[in-house]
Protein backbone atom coordinates (compact mmCIF):
# COMPACT_ATOMS: atom_id res chain seq x y z
CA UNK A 1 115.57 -10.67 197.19
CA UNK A 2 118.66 -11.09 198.93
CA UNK A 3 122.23 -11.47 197.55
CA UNK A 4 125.55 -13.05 198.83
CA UNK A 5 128.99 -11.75 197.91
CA UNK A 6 132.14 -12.89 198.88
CA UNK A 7 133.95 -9.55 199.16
CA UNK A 8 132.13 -6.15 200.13
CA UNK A 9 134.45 -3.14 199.73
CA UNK A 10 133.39 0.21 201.15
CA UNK A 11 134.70 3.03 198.83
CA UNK A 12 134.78 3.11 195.06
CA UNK A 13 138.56 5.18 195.14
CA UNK A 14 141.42 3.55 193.60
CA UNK A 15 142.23 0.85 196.40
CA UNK A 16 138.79 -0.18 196.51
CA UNK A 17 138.39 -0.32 192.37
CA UNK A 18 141.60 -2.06 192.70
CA UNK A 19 140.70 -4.89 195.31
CA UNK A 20 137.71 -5.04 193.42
CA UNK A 21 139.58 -6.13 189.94
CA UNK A 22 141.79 -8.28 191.98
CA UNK A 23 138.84 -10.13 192.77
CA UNK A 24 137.07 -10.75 190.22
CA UNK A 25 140.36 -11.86 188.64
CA UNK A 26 140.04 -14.50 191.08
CA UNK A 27 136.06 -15.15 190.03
CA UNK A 28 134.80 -13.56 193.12
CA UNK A 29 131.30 -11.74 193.47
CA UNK A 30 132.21 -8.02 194.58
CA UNK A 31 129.52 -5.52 195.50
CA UNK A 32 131.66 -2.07 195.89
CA UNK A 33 129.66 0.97 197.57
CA UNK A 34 130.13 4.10 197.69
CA UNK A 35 128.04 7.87 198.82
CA UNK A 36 128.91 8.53 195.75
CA UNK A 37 127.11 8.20 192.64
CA UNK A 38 130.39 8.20 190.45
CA UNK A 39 133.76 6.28 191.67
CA UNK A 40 136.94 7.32 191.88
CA UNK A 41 136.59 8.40 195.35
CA UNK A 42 139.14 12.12 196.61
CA UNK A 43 140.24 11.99 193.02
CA UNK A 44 137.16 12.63 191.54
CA UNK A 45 136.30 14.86 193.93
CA UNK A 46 139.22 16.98 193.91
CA UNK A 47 138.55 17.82 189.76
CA UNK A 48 136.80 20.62 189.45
């Protein structure tokens, strides 16, 4: 099956989370990806 989106945003850290919100504030379909399985991008990954 195959999806549209009008944003894609590489990287769940806090600018992509952000642009993400900002989108769908604006009713846009956002697909965020990250290698990670958690978000929050060097932040989470700097917590030990």
């Amino acid at each position: 099956m195959n999806q549209t989106y009008d944003f894609v945003i590489i990287g769940a850290g806090p600018a992509g989370l952000a642009a993400a919100m900002e989108a769908k504030k604006q009713k846009l379909s956002v697909l965020v990806l990250d290698e990670q399985p958690e978000a929050g991008g060097q932040i989470y990954r700097s917590v030990s």
